[in-house]
PDB file of N, CA and C in Angstrom:
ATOM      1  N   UNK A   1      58.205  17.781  71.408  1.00  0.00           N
ATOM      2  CA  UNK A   1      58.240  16.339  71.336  1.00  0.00           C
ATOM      3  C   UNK A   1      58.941  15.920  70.040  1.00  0.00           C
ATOM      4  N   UNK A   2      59.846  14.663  69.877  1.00  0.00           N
ATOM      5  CA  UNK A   2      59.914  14.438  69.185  1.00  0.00           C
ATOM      6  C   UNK A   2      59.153  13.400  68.468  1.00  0.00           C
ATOM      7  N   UNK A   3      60.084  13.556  67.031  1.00  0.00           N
ATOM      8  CA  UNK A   3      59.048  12.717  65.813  1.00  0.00           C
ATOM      9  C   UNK A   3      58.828  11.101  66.120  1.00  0.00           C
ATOM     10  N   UNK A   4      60.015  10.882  66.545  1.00  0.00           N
ATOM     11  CA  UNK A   4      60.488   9.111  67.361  1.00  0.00           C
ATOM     12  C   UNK A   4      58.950   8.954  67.983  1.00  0.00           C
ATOM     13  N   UNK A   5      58.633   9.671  69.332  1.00  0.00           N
ATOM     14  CA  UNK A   5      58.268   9.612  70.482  1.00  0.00           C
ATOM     15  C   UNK A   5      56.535  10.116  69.746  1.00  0.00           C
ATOM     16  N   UNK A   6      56.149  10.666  68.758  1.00  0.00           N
ATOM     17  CA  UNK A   6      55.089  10.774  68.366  1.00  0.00           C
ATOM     18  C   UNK A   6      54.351   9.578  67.638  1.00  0.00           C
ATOM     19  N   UNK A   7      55.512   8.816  66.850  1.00  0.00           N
ATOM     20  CA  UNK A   7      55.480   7.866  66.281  1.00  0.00           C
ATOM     21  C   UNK A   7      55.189   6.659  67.079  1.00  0.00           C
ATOM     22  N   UNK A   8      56.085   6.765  68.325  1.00  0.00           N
ATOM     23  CA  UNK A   8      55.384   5.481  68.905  1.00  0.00           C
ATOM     24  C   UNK A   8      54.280   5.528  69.719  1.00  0.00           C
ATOM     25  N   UNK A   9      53.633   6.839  70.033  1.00  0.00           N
ATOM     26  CA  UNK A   9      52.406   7.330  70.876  1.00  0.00           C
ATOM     27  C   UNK A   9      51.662   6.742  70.019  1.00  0.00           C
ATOM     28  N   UNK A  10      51.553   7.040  68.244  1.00  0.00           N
ATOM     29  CA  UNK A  10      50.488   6.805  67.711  1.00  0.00           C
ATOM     30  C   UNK A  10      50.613   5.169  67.292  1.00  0.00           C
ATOM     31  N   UNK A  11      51.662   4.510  67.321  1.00  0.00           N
ATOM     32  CA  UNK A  11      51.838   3.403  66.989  1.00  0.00           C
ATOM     33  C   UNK A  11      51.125   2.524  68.162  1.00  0.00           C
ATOM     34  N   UNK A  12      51.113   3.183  69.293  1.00  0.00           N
ATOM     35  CA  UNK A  12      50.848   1.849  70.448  1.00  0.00           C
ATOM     36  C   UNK A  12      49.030   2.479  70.544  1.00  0.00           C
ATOM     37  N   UNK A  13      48.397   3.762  70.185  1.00  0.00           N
ATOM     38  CA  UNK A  13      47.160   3.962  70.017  1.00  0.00           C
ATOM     39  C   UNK A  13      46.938   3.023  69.124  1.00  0.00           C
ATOM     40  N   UNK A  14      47.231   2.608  67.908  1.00  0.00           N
ATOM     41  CA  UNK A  14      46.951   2.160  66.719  1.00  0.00           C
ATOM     42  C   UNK A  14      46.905   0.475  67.420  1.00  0.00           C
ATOM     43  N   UNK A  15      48.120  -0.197  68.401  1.00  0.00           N
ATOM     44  CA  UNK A  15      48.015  -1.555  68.470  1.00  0.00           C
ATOM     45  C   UNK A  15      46.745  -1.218  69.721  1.00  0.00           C
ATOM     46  N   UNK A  16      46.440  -0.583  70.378  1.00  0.00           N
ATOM     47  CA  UNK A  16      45.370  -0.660  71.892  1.00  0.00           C
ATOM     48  C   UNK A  16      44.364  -0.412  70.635  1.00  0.00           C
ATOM     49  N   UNK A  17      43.730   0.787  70.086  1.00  0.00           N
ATOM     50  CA  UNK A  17      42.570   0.246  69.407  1.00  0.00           C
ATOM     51  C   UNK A  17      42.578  -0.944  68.436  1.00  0.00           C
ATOM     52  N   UNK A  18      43.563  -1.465  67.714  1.00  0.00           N
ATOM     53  CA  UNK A  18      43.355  -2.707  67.140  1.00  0.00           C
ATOM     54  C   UNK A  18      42.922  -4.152  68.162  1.00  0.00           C
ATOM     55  N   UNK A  19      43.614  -3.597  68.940  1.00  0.00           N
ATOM     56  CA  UNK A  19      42.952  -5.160  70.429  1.00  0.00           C
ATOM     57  C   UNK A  19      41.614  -4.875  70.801  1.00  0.00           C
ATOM     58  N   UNK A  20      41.376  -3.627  71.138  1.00  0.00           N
ATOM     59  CA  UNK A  20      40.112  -3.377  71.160  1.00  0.00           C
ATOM     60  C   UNK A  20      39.160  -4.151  70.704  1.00  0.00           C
ATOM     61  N   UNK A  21      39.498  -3.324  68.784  1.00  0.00           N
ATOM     62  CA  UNK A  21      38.643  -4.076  67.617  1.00  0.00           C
ATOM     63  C   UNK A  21      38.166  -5.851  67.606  1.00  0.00           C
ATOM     64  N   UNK A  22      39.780  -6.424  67.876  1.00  0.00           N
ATOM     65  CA  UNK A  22      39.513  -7.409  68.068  1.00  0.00           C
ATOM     66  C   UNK A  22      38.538  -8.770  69.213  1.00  0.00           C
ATOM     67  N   UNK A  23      38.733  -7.765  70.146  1.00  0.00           N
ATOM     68  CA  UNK A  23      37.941  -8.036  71.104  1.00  0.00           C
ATOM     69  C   UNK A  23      36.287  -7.983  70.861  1.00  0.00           C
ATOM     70  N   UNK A  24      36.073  -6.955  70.661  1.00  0.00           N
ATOM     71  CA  UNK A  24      34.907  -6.510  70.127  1.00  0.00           C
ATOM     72  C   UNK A  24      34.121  -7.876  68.985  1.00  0.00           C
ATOM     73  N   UNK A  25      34.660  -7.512  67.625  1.00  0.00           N
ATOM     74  CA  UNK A  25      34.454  -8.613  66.492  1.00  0.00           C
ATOM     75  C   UNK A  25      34.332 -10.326  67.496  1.00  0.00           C
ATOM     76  N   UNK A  26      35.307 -10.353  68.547  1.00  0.00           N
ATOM     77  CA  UNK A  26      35.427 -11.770  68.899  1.00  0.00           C
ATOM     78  C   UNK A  26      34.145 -11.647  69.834  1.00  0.00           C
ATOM     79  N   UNK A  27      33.771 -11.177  70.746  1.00  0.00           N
ATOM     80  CA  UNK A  27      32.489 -11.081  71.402  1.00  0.00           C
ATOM     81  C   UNK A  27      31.280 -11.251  70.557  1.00  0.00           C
ATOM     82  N   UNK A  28      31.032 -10.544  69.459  1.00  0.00           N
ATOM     83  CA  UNK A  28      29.927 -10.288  68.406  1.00  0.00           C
ATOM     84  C   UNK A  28      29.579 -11.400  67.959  1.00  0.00           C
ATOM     85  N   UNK A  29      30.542 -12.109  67.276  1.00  0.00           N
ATOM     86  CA  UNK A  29      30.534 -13.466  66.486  1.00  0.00           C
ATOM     87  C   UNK A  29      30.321 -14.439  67.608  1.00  0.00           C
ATOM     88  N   UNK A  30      30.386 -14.317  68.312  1.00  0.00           N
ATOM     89  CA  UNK A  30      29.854 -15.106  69.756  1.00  0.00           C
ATOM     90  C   UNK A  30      28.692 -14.897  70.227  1.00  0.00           C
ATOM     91  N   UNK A  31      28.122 -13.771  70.325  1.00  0.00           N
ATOM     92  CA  UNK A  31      26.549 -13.580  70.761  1.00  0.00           C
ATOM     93  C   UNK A  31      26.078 -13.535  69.404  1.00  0.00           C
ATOM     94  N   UNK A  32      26.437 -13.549  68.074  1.00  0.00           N
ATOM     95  CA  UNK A  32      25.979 -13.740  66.775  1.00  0.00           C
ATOM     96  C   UNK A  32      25.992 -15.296  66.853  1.00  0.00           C
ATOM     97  N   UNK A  33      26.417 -16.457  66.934  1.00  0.00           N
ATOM     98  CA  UNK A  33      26.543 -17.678  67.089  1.00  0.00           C
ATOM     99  C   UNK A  33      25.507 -18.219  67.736  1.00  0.00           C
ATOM    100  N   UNK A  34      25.458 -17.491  69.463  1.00  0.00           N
ATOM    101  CA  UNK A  34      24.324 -17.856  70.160  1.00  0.00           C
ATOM    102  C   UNK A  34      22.927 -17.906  69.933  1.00  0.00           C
ATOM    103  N   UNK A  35      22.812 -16.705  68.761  1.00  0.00           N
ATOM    104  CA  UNK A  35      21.644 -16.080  68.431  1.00  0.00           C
ATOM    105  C   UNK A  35      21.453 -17.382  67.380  1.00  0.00           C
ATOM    106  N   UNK A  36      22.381 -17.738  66.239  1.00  0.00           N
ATOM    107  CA  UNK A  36      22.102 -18.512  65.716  1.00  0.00           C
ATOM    108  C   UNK A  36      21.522 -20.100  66.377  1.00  0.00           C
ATOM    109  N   UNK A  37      22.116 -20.117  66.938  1.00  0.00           N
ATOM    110  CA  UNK A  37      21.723 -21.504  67.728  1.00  0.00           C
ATOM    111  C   UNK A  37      20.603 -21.628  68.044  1.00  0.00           C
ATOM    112  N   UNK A  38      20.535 -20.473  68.824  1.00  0.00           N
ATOM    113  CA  UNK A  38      18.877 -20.184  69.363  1.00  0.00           C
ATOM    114  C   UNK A  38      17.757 -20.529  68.144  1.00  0.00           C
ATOM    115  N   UNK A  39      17.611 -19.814  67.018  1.00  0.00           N
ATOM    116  CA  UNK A  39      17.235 -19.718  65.993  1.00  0.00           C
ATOM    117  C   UNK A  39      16.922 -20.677  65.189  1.00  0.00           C
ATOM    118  N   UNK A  40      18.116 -22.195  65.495  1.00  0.00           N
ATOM    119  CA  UNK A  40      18.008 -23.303  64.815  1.00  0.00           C
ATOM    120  C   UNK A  40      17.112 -24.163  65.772  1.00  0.00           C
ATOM    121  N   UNK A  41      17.508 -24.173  67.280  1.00  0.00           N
ATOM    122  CA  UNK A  41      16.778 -24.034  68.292  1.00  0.00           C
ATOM    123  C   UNK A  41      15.251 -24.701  67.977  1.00  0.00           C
ATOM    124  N   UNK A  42      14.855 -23.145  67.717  1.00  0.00           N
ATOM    125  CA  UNK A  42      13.231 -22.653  67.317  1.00  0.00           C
ATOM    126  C   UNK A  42      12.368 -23.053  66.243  1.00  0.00           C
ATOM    127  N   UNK A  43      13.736 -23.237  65.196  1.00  0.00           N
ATOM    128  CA  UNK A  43      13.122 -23.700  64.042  1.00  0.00           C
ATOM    129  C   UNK A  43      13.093 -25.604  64.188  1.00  0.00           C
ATOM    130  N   UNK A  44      13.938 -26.264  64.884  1.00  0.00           N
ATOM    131  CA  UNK A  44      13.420 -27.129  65.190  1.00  0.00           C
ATOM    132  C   UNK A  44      12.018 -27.812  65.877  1.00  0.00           C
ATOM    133  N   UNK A  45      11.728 -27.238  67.207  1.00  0.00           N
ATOM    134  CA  UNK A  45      10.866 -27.108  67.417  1.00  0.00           C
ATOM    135  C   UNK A  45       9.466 -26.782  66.544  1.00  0.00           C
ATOM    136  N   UNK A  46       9.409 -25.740  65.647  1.00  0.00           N
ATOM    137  CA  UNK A  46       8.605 -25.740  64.948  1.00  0.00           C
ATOM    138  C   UNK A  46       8.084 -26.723  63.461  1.00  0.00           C
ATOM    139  N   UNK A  47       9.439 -26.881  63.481  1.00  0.00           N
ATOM    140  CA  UNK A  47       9.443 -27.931  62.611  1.00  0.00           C
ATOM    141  C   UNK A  47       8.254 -29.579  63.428  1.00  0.00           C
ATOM    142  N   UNK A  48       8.482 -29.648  63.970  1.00  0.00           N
ATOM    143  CA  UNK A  48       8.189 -31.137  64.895  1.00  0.00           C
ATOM    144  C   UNK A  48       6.849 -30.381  65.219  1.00  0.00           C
ATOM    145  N   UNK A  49       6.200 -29.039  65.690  1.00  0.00           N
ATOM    146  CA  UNK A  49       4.959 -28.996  66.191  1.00  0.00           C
ATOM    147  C   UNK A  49       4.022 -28.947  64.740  1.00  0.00           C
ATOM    148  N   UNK A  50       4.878 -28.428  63.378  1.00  0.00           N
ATOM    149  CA  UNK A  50       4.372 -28.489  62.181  1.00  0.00           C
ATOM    150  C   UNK A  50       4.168 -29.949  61.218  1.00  0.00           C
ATOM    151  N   UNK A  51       4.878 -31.247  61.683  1.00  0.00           N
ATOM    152  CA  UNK A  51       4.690 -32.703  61.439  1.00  0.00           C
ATOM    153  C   UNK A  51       3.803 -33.117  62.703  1.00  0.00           C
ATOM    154  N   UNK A  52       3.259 -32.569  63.917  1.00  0.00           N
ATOM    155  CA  UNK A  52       1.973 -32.870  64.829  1.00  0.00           C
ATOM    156  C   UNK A  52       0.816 -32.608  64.303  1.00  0.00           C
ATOM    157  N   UNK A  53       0.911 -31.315  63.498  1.00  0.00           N
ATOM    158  CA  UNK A  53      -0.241 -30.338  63.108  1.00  0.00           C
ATOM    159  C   UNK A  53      -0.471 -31.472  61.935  1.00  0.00           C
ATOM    160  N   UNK A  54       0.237 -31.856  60.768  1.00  0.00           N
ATOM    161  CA  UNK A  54      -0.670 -32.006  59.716  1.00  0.00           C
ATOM    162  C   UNK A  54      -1.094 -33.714  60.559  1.00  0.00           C
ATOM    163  N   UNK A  55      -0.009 -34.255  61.122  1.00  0.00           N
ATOM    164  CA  UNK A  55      -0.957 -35.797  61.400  1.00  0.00           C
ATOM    165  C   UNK A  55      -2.061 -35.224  62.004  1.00  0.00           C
ATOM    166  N   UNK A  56      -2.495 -34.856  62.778  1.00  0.00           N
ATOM    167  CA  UNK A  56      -3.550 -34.108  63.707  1.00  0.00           C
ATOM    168  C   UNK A  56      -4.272 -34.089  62.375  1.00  0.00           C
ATOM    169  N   UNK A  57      -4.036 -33.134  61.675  1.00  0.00           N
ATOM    170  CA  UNK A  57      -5.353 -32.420  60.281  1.00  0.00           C
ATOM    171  C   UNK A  57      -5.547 -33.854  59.399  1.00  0.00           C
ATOM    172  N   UNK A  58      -4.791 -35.037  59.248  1.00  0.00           N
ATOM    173  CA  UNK A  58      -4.789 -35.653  58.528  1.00  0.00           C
ATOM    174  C   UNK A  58      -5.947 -37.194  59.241  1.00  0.00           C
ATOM    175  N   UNK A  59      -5.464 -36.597  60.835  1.00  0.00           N
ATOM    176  CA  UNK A  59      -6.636 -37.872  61.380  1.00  0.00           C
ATOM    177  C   UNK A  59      -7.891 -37.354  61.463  1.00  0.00           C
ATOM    178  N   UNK A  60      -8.321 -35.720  61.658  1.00  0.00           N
ATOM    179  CA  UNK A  60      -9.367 -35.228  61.130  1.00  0.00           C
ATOM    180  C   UNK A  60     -10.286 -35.117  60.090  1.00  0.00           C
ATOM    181  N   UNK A  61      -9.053 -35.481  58.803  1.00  0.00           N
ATOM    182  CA  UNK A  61     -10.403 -35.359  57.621  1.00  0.00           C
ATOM    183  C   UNK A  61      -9.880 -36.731  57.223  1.00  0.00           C
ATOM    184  N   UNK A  62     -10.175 -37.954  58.112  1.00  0.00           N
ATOM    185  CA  UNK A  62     -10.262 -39.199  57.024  1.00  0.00           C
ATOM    186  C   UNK A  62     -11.942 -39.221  56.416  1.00  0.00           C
ATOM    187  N   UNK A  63     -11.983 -40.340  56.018  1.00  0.00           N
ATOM    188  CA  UNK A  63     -13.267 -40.427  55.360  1.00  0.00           C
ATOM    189  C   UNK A  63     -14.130 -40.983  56.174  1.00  0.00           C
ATOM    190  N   UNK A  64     -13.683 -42.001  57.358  1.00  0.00           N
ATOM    191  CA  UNK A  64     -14.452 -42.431  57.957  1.00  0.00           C
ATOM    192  C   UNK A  64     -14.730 -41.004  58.907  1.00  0.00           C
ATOM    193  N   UNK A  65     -14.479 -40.366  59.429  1.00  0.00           N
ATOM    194  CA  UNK A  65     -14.609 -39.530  60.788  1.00  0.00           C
ATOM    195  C   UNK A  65     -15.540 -38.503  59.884  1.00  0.00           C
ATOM    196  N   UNK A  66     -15.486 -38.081  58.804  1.00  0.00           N
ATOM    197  CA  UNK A  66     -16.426 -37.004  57.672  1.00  0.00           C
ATOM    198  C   UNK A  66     -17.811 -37.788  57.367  1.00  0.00           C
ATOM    199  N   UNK A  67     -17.467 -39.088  57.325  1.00  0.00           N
ATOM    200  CA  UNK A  67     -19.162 -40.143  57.127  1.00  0.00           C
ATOM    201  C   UNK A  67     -19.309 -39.855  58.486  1.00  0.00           C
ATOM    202  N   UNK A  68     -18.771 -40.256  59.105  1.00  0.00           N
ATOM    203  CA  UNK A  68     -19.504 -40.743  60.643  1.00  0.00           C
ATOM    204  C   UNK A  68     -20.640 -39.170  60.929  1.00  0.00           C
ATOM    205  N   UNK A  69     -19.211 -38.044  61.258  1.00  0.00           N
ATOM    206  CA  UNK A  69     -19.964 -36.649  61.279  1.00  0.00           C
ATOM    207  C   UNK A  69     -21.288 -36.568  60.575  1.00  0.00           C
ATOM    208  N   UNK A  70     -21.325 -37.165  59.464  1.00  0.00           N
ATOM    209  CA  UNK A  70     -22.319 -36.396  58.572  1.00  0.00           C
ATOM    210  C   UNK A  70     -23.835 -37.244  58.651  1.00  0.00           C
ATOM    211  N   UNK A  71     -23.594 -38.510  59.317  1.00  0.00           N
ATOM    212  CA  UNK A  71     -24.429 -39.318  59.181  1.00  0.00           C
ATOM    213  C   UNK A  71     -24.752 -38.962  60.798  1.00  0.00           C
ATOM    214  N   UNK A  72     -24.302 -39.068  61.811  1.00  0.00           N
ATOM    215  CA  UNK A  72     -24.733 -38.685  63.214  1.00  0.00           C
ATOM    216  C   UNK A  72     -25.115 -37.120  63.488  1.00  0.00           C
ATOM    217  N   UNK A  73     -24.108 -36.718  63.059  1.00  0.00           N
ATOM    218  CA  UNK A  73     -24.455 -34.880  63.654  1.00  0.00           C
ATOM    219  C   UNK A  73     -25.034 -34.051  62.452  1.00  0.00           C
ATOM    220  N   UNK A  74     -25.381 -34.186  61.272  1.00  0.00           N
ATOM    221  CA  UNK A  74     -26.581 -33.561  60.295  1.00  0.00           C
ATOM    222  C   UNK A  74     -27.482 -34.551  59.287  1.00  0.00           C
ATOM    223  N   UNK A  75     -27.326 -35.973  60.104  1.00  0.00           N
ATOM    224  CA  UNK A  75     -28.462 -36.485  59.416  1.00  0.00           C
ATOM    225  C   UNK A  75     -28.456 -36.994  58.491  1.00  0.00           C
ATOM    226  N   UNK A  76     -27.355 -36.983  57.864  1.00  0.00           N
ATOM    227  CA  UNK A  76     -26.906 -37.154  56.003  1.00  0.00           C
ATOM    228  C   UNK A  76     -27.013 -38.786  55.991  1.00  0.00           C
ATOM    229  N   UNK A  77     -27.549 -39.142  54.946  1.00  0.00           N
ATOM    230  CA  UNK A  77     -27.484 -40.489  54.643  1.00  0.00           C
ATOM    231  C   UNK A  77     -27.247 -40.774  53.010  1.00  0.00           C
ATOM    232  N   UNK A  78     -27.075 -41.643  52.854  1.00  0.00           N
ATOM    233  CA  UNK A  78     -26.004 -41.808  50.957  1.00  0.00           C
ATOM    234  C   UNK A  78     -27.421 -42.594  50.389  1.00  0.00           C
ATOM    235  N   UNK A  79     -27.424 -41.815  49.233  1.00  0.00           N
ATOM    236  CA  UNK A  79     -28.724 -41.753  48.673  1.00  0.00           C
ATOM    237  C   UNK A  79     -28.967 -42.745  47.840  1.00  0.00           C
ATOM    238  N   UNK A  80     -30.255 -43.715  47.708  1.00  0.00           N
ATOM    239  CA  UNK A  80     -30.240 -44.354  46.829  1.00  0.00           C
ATOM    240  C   UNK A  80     -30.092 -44.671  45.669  1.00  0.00           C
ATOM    241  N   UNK A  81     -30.310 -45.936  44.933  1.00  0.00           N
ATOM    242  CA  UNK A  81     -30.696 -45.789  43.450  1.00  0.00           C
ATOM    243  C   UNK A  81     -31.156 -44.864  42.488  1.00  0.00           C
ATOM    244  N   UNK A  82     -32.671 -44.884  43.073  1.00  0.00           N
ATOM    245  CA  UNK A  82     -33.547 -43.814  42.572  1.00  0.00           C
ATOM    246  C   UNK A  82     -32.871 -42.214  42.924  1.00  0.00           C
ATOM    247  N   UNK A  83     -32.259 -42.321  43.654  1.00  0.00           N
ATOM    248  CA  UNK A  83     -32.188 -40.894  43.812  1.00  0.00           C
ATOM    249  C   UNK A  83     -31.046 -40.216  43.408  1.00  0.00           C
ATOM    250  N   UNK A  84     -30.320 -41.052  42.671  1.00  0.00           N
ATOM    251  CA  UNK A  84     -28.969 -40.313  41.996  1.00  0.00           C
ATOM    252  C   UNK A  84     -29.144 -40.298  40.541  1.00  0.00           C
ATOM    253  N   UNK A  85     -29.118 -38.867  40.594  1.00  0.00           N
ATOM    254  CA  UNK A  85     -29.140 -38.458  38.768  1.00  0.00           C
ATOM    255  C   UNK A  85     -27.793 -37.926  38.118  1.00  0.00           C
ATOM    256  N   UNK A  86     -27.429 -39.128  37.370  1.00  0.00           N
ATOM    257  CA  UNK A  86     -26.102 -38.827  36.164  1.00  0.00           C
ATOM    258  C   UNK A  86     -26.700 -37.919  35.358  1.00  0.00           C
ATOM    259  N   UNK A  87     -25.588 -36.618  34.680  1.00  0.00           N
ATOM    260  CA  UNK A  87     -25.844 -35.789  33.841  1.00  0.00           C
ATOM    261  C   UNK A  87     -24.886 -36.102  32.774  1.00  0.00           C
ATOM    262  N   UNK A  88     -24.751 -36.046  31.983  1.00  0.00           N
ATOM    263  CA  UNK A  88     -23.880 -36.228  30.590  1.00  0.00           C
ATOM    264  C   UNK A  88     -23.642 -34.614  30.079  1.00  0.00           C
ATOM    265  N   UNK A  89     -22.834 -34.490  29.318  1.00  0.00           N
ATOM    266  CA  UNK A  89     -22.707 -33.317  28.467  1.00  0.00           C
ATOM    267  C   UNK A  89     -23.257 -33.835  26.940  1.00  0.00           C
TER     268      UNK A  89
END
């Protein structure tokens, strides 16, 4: 064989795996993209079920719903005059 004819065997291997490559990288960055999306996706969502959660926790411990609890379901009642002792240092 000649050197010509070796040269362009390896020259047109060299452009078919470079299309290859390219192909490849262009697919990747595409299901890499998707993945991202997905991801922002998710984190949206969580975002919005994490601003439900604290209003939720925040209509739970007002002060009225912690009196009410404490005065109906263990009885608690706010103690009189007589019965509150200030301590000083």
């Amino acid at each position: 064989m000649s050197p010509q004819l070796l040269l362009t065997i390896g020259l047109a291997m060299a452009v078919v795996g470079s299309s290859i490559a390219v192909v490849y990288a262009k697919h990747e960055g595409r299901r890499l993209f998707a993945e991202l999306e997905d991801l922002h996706r998710e984190r949206d969502q969580l975002n919005a079920e994490w601003g439900m959660l604290q209003l939720e926790q925040g209509a739970w411990a007002t002060h009225g719903r912690v009196e009410r609890i404490g005065r109906e379901e263990l009885d608690m009642k706010l103690p009189g005059r007589d019965e509150i002792v200030i301590i000083r240092r």
